[in-house]
PDB file of N, CA and C in Angstrom:
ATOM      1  N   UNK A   1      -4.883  15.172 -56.982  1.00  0.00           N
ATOM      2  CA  UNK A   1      -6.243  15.484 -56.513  1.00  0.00           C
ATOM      3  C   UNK A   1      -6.210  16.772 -55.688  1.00  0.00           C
ATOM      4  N   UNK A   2      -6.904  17.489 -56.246  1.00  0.00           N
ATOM      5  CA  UNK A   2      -6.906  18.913 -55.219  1.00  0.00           C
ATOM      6  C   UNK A   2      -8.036  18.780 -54.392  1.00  0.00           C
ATOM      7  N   UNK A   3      -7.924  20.288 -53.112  1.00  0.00           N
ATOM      8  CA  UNK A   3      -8.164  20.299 -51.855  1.00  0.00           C
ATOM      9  C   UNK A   3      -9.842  19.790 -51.837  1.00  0.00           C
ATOM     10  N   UNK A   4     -10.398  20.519 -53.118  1.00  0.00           N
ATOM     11  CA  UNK A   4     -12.023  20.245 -52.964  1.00  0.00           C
ATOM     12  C   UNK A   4     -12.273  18.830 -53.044  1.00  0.00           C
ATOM     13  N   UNK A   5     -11.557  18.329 -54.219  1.00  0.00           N
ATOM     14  CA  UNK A   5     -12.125  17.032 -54.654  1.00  0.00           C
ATOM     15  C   UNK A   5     -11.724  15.838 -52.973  1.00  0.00           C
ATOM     16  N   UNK A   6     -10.670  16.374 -52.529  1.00  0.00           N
ATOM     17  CA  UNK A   6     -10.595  15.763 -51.750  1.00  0.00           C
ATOM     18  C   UNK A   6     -11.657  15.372 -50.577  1.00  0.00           C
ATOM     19  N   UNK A   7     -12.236  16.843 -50.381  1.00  0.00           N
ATOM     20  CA  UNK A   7     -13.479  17.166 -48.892  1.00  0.00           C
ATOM     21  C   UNK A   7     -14.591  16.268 -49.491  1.00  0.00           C
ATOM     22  N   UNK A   8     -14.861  16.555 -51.239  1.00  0.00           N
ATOM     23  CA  UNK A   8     -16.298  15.907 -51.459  1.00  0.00           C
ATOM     24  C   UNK A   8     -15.746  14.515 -50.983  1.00  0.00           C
ATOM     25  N   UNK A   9     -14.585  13.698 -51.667  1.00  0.00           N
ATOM     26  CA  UNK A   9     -14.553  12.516 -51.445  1.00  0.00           C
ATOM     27  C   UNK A   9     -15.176  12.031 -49.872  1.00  0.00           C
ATOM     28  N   UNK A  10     -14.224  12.506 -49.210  1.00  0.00           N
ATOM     29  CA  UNK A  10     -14.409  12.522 -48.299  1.00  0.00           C
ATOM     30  C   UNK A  10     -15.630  12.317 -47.144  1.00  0.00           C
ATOM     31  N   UNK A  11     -16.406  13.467 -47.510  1.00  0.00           N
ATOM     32  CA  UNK A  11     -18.110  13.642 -47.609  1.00  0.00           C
ATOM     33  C   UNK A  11     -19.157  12.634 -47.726  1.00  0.00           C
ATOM     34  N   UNK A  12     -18.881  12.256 -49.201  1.00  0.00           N
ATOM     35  CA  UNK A  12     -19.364  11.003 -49.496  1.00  0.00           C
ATOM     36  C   UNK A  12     -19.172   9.925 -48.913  1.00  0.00           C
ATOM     37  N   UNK A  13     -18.127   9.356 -48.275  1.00  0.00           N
ATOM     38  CA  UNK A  13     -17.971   8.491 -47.633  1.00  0.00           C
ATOM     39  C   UNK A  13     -18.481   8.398 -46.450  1.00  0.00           C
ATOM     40  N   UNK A  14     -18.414   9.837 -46.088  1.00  0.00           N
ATOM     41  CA  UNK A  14     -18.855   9.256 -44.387  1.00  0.00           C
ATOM     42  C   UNK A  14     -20.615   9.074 -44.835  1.00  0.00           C
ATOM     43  N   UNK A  15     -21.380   9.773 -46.024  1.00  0.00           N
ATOM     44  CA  UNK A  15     -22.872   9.610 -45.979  1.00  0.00           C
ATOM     45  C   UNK A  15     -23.028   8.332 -46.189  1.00  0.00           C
ATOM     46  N   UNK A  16     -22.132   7.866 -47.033  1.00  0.00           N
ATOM     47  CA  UNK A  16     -22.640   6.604 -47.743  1.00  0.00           C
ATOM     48  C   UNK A  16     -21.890   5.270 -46.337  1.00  0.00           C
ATOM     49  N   UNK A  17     -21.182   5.332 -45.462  1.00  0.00           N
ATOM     50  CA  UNK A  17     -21.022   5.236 -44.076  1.00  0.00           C
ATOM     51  C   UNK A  17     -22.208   5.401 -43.381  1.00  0.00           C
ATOM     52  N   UNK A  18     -22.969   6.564 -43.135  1.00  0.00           N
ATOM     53  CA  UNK A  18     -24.180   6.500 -42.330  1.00  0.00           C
ATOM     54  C   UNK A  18     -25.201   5.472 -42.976  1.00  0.00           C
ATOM     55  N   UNK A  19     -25.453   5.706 -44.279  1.00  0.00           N
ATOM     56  CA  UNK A  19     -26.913   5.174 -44.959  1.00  0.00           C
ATOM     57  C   UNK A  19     -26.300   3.652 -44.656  1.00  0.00           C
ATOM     58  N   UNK A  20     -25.157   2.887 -44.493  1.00  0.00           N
ATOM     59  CA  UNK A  20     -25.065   1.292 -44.317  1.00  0.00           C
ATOM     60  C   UNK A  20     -25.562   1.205 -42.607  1.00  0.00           C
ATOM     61  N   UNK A  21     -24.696   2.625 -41.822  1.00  0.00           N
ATOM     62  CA  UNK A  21     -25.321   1.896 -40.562  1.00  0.00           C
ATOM     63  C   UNK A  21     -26.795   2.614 -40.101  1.00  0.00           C
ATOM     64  N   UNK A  22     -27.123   2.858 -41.315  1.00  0.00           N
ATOM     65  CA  UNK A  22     -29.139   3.074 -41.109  1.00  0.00           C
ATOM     66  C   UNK A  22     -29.494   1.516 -41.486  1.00  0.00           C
ATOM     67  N   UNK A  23     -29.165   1.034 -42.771  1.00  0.00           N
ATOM     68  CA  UNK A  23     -29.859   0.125 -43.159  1.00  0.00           C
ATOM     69  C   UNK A  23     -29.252  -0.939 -42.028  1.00  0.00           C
ATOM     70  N   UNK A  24     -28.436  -1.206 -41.551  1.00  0.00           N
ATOM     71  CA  UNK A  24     -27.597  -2.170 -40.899  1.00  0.00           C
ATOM     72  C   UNK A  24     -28.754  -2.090 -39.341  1.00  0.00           C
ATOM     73  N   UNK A  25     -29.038  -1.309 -38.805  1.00  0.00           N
ATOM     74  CA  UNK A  25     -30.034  -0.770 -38.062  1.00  0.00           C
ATOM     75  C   UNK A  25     -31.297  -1.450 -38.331  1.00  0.00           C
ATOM     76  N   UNK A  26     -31.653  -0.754 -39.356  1.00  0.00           N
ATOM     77  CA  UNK A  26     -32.951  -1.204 -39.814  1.00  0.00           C
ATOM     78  C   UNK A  26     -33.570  -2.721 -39.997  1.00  0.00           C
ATOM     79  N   UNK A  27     -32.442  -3.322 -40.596  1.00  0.00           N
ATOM     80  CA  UNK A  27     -32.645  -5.403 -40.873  1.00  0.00           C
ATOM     81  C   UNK A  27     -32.722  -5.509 -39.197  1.00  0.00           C
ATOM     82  N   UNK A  28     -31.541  -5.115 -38.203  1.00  0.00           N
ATOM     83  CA  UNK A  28     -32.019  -5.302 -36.681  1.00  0.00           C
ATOM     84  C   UNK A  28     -33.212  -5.558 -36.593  1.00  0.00           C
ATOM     85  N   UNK A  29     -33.937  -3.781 -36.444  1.00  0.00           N
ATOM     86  CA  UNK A  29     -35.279  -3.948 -36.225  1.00  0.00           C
ATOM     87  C   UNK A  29     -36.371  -4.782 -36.689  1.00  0.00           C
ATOM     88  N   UNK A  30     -36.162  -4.938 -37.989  1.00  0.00           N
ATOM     89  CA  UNK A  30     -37.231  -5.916 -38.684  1.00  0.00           C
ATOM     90  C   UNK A  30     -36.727  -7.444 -38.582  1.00  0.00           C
ATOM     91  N   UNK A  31     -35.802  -7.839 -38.167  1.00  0.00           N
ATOM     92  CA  UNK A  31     -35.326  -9.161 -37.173  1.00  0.00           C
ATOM     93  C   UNK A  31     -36.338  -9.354 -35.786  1.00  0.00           C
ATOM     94  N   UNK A  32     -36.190  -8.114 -35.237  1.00  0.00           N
ATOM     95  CA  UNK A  32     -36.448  -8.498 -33.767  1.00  0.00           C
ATOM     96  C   UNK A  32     -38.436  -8.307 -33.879  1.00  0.00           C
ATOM     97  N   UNK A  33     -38.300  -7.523 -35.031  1.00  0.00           N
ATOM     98  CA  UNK A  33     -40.044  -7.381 -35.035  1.00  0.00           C
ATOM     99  C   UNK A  33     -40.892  -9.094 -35.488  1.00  0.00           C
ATOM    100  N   UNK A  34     -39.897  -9.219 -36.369  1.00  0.00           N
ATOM    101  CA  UNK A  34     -40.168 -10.604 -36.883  1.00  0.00           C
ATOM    102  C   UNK A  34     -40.083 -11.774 -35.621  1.00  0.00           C
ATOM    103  N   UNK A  35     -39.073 -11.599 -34.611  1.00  0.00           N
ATOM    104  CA  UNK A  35     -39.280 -12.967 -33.759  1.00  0.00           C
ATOM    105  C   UNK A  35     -40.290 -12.416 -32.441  1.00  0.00           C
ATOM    106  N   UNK A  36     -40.709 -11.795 -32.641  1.00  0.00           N
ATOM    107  CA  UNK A  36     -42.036 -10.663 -31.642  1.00  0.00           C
ATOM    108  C   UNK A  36     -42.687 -11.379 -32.512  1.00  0.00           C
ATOM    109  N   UNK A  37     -43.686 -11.442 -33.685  1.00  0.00           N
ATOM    110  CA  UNK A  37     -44.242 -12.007 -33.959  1.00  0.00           C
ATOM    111  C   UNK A  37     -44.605 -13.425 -34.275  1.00  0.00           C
ATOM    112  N   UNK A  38     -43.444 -13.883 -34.189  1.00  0.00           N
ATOM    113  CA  UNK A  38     -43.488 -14.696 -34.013  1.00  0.00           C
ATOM    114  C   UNK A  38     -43.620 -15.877 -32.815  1.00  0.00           C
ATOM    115  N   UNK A  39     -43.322 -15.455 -31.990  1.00  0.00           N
ATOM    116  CA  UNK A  39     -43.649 -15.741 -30.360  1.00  0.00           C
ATOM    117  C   UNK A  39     -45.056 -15.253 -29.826  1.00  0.00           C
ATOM    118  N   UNK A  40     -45.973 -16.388 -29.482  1.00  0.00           N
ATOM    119  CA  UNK A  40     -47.440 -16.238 -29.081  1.00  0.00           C
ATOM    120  C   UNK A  40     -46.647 -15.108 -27.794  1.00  0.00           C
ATOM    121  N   UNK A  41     -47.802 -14.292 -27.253  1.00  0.00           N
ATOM    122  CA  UNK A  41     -47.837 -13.397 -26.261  1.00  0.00           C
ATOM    123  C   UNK A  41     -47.371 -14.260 -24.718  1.00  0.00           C
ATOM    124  N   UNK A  42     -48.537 -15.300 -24.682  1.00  0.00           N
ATOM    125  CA  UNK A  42     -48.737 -15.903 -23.237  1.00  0.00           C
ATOM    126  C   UNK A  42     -47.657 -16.750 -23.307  1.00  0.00           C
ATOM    127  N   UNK A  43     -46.467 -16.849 -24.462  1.00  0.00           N
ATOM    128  CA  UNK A  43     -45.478 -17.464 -23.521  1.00  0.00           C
ATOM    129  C   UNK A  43     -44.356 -16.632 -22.684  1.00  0.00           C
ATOM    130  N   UNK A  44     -44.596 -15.214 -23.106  1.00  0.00           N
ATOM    131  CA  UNK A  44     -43.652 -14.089 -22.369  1.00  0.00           C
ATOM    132  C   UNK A  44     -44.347 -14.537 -20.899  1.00  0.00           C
TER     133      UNK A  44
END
């Protein structure tokens, strides 16, 4: 494997690394939005 193929590999991994801890992020948020709605106001 030469020097380029190596960097793209490389590359790719760390994006496809970010986009899991976006989505990994994202189910969070729509977890915590979901038990917000789910909890009437007046019992905070």
């Amino acid at each position: 494997m030469d020097k380029n193929t190596a960097i793209r590999e490389a590359q790719l991994r760390r994006i496809e690394a970010s986009l899991v801890a976006m989505h990994q992020a994202e189910q969070v948020l729509k977890k915590e939005k979901r038990n917000e709605l789910c909890q009437p106001t007046h019992w905070n």
